[in-house]
Protein backbone atom coordinates (compact mmCIF):
# COMPACT_ATOMS: atom_id res chain seq x y z
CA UNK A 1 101.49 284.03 183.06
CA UNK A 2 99.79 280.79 183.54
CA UNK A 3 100.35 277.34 184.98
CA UNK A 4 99.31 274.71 182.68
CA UNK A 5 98.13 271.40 184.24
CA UNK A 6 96.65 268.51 183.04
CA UNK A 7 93.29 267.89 184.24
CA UNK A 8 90.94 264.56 184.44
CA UNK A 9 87.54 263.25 183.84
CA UNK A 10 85.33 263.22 186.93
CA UNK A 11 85.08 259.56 186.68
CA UNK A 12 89.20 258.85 186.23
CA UNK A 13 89.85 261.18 189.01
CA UNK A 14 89.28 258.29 191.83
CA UNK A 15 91.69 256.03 190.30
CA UNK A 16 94.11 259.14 189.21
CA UNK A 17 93.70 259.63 193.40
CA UNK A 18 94.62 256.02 194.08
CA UNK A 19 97.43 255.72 191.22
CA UNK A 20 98.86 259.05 192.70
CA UNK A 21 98.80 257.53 196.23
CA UNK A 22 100.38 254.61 195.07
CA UNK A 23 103.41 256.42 193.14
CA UNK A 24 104.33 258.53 196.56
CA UNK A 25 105.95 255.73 197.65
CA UNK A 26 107.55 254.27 194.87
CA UNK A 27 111.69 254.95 194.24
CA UNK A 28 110.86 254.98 190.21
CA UNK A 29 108.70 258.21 190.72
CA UNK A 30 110.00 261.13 189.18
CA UNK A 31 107.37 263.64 190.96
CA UNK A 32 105.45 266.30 189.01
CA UNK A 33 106.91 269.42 186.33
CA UNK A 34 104.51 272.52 186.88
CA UNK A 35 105.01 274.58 183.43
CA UNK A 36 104.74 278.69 184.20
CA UNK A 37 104.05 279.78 180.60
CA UNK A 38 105.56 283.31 179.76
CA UNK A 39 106.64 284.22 182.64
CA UNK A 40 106.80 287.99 182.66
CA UNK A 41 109.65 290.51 183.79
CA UNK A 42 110.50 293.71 183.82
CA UNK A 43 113.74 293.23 183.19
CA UNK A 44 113.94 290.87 180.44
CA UNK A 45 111.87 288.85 177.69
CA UNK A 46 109.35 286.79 179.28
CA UNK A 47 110.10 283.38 178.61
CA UNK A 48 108.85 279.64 180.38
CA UNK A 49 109.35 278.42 184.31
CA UNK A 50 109.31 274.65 184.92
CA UNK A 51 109.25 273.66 188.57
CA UNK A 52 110.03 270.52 189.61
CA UNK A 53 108.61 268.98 192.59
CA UNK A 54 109.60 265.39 194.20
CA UNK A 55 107.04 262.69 194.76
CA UNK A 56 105.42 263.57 197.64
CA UNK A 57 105.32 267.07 197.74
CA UNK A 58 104.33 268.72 200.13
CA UNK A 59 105.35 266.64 203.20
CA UNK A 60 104.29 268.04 205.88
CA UNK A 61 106.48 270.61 207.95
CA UNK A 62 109.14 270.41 205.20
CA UNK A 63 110.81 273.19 203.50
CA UNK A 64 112.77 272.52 200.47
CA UNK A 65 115.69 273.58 198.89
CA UNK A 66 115.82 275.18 195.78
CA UNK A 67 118.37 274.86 192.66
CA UNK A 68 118.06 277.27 189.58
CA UNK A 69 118.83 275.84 186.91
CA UNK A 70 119.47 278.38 183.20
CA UNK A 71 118.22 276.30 179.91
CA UNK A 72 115.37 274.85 181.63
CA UNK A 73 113.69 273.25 178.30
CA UNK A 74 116.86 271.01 178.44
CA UNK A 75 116.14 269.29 181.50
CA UNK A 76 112.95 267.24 182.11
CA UNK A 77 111.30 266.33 178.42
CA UNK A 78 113.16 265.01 175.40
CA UNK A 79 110.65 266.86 173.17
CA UNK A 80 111.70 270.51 174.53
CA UNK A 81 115.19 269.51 174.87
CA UNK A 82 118.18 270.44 172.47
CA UNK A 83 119.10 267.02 169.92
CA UNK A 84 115.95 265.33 172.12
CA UNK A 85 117.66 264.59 174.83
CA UNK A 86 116.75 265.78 178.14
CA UNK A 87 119.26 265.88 181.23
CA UNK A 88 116.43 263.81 183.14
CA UNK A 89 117.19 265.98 186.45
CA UNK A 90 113.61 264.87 187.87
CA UNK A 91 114.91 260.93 187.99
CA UNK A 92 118.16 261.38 188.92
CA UNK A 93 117.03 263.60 192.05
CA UNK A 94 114.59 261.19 192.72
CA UNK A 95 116.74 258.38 192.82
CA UNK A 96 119.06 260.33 195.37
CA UNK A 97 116.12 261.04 197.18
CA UNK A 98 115.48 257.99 197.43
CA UNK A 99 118.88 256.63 198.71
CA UNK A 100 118.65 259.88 200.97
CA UNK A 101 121.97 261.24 199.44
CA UNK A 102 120.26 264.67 198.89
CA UNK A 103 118.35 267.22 200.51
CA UNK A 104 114.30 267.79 199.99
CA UNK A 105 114.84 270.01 196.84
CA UNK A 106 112.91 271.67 194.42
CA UNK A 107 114.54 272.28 191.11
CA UNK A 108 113.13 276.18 188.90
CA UNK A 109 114.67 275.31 185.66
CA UNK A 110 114.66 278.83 183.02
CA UNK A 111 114.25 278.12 179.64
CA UNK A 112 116.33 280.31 177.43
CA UNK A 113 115.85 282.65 174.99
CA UNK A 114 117.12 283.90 171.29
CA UNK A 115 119.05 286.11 174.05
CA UNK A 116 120.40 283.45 175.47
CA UNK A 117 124.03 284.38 174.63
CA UNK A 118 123.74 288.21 176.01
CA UNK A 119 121.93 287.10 178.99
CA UNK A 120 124.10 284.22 180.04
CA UNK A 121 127.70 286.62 179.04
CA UNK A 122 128.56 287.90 182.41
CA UNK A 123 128.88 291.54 182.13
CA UNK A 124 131.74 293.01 184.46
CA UNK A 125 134.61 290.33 183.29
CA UNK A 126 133.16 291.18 179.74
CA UNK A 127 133.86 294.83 180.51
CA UNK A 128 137.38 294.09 181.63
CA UNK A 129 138.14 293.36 178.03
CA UNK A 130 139.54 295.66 175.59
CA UNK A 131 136.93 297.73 173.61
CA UNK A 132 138.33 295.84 170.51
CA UNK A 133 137.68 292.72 171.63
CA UNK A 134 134.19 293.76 172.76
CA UNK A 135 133.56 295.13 169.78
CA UNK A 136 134.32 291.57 167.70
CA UNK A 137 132.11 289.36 170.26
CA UNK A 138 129.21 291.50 169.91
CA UNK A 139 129.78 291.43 166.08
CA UNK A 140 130.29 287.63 166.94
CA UNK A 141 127.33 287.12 169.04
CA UNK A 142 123.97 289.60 169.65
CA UNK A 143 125.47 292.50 171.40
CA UNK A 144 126.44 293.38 174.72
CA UNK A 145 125.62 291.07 177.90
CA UNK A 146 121.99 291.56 179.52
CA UNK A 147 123.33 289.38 182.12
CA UNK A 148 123.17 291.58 184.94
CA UNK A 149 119.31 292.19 184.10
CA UNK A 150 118.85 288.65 183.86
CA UNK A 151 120.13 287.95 187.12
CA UNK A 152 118.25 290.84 188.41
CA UNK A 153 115.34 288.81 186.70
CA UNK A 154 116.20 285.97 189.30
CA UNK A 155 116.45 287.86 192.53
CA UNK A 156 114.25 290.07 192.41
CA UNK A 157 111.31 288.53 190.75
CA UNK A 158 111.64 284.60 190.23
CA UNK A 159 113.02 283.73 193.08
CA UNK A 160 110.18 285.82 195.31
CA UNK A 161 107.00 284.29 193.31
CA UNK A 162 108.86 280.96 193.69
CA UNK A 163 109.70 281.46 197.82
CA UNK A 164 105.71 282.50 198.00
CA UNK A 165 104.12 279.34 196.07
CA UNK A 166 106.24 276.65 196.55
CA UNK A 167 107.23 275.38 200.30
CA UNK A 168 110.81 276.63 200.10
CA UNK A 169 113.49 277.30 202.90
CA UNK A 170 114.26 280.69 201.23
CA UNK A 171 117.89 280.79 203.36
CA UNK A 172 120.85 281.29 201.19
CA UNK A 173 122.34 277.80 202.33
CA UNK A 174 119.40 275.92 200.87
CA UNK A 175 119.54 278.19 197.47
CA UNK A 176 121.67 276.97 194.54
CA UNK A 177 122.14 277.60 190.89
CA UNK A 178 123.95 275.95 188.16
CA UNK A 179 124.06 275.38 184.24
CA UNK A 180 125.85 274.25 181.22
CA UNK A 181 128.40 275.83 178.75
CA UNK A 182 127.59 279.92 178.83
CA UNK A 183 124.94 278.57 181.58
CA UNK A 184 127.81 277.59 183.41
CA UNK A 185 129.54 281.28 183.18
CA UNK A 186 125.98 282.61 184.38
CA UNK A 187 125.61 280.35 187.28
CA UNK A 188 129.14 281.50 188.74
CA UNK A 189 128.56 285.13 188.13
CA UNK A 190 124.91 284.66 189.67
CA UNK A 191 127.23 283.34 192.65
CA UNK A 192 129.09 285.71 193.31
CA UNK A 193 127.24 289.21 192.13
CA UNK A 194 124.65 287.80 194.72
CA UNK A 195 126.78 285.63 197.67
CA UNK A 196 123.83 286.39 199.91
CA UNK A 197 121.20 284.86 197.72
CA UNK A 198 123.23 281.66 196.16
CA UNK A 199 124.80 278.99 198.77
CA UNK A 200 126.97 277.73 195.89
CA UNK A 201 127.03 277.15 191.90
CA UNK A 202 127.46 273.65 189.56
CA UNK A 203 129.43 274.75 186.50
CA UNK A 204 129.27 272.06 183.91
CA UNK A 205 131.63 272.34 180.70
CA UNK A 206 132.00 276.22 181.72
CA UNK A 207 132.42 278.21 178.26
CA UNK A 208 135.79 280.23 179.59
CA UNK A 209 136.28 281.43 176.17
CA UNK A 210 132.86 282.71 175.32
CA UNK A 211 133.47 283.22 171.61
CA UNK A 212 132.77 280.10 169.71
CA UNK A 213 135.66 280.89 166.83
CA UNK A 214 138.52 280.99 168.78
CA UNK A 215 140.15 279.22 172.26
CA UNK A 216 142.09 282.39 173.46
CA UNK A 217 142.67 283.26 176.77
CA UNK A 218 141.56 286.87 177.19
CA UNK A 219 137.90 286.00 178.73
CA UNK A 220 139.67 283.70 180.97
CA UNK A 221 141.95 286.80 182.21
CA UNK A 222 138.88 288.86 182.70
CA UNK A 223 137.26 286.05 184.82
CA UNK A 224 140.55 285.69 186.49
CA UNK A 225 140.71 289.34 187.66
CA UNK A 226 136.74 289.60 188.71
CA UNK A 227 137.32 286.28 190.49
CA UNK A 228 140.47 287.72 191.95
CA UNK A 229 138.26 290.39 193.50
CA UNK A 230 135.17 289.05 194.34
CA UNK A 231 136.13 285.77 195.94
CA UNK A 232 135.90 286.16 199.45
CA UNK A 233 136.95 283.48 202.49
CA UNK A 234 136.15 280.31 201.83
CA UNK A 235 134.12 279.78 204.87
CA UNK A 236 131.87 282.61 203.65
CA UNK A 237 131.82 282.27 199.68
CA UNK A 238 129.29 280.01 197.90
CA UNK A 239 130.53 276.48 197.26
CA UNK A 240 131.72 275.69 193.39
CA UNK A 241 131.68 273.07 191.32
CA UNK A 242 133.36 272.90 188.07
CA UNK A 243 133.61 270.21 185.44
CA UNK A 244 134.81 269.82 181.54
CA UNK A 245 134.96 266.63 179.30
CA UNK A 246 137.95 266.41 176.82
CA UNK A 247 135.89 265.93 173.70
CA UNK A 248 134.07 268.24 171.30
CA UNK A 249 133.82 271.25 172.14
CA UNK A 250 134.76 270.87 175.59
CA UNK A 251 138.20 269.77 174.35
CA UNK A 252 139.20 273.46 174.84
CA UNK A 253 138.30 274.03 178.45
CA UNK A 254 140.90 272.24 180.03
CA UNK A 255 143.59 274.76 180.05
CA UNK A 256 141.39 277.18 180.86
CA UNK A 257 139.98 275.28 183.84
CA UNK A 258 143.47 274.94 185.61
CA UNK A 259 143.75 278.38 185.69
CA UNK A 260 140.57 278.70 187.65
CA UNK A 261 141.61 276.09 189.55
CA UNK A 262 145.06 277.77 191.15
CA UNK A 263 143.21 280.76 191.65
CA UNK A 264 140.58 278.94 193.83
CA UNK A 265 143.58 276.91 195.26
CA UNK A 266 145.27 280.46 196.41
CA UNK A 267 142.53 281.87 198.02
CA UNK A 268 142.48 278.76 200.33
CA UNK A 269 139.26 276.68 198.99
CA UNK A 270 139.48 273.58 200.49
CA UNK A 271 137.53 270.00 198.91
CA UNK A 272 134.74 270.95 200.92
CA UNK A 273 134.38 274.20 199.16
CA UNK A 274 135.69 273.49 195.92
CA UNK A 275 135.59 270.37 193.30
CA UNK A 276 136.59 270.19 190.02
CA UNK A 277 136.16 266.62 187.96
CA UNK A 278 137.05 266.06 184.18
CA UNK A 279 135.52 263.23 182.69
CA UNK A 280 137.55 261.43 179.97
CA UNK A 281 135.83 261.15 176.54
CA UNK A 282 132.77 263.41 177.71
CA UNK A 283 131.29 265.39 174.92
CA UNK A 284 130.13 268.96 174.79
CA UNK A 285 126.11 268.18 174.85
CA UNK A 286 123.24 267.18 177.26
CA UNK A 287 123.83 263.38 176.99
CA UNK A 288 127.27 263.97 178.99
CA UNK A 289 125.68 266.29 181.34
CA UNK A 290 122.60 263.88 182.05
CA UNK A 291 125.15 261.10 182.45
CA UNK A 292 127.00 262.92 185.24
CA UNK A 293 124.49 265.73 187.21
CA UNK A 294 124.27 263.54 190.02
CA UNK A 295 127.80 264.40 191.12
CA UNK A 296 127.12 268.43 191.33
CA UNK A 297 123.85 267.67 192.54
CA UNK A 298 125.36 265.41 195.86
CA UNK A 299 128.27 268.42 196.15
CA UNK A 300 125.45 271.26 196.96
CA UNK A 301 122.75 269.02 198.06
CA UNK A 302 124.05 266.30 199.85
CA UNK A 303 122.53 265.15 203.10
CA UNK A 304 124.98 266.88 205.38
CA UNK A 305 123.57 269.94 207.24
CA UNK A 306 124.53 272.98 205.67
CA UNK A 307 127.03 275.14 207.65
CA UNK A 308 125.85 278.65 206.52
């Protein structure tokens, strides 16, 4: 594993040092992308690490959050990113930065893999299907969900290397996760299979019903039933946020959603706990979910002092 940086000529590096001292200060600054090439695991295919780090960093005596984030080429560079279009996370956390609306934060995005569907399929809902319907998603997708390797991926060896390089407040209330489509499903199982790790979850245009050839509702019910079980007190589970557009794909979420929704409403989450938003006309891709990350991002990193 390696981190790739760009270096300079000896005699650019003075005005590199005065151009960098210069951008610390200014709002349009995006901060800095540190690329961890291959990162390796013993639990599943290495694959790429891009931390994010604010103008600035490191102030000193400052510990920074941290927010996970599953299809990392999607969300700093156009030329990684899926249709060349990135989700811009580095500007638009600047920017709240900036008008101090979030907390000092780091963002580890995880590039995917060609196992991106089995490690992003959260395994124990998936097992509360029938063996049939197992059967026809694996035949469907690439076999059975890795996601519970993945996530041990995460704990047990990401998030360590990243607590012991980067100046992190490695405290469950200043460590989030979150994702798109299936890496919206991974983010809320990563939640909840590990409520002492992850202070809450952003779940944009969650995939409820996983298979990509048909809208019914059985996933849903398995989700329903883990969530049933595994949600505990509000005051002690991680915070959630959930959204869904009503176009393209995510046309299909909707009634799904609602469903999540009354279950969360039962079990007593409260606004400060729980949001969910649907954006009218909002398509299924990483335009819609560049246009709109600053809302989950304020939700789990807003300014307020966290209360757990």
């Amino acid at each position: 594993m390696t981190i790739r940086r760009r270096f300079l000529p000896i005699r650019l590096l003075s005005l590199a040092l005065l151009l960098a001292a210069f951008r610390a200060d200014d709002p349009r600054d995006p901060g800095r992308v540190e690329h961890l090439a291959d990162f390796a695991s013993k639990f599943v295919k290495a694959r790429h690490v891009d931390v994010w780090l604010p103008a600035g960093y490191p102030q000193p005596g400052r510990k920074y959050a941290v927010l996970y984030l599953h299809d990392g080429q999607n969300l700093y560079h156009p030329a990684t990113s899926y249709g060349g279009t990135a989700w811009e996370v580095d500007s638009t956390l600047a920017a709240l930065g900036q008008r101090q609306q979030v907390r000092d934060v780091i963002v580890v995005g995880i590039w995917n893999t060609d196992q991106r569907f089995a490690e992003y399929a959260p395994a124990k809902p998936y097992q509360l299907l029938s063996p049939a319907r197992r059967t026809q998603l694996a035949q469907q997708h690439i076999g059975a969900p890795l996601s519970d390797a993945y996530l041990r991926f995460i704990v047990q060896e990401l998030k360590p290397y990243v607590d012991q390089h980067y100046r992190t407040d490695p405290r469950r209330a200043s460590t989030f996760i979150g994702g798109s489509s299936m890496g919206g499903l991974i983010a809320l199982y990563a939640a909840l299979e590990y409520p002492r790790v992850f202070g809450g979850a952003a779940c944009l245009s969650t995939h409820w019903p996983l298979s990509l050839q048909d809208n019914t509702a059985d996933f849903t019910n398995a989700c329903l039933r883990y969530l049933d079980a595994q949600l505990s007190r509000p005051s002690r589970g991680p915070r959630l946020y959930f959204d869904y557009g009503t176009a393209t794909l995510d046309v299909r979420y909707e009634v799904h959603q609602l469903r999540i929704d009354s279950l969360l409403r039962a079990k007593g989450y409260s606004a400060q706990q729980w949001q969910t938003r649907r954006y009218e006309g909002a398509a299924h891709n990483e335009a819609s979910w560049k246009k709109r990350f600053d809302v989950p991002a304020r939700f789990l990193l807003g300014t307020a002092p966290a209360r757990h």
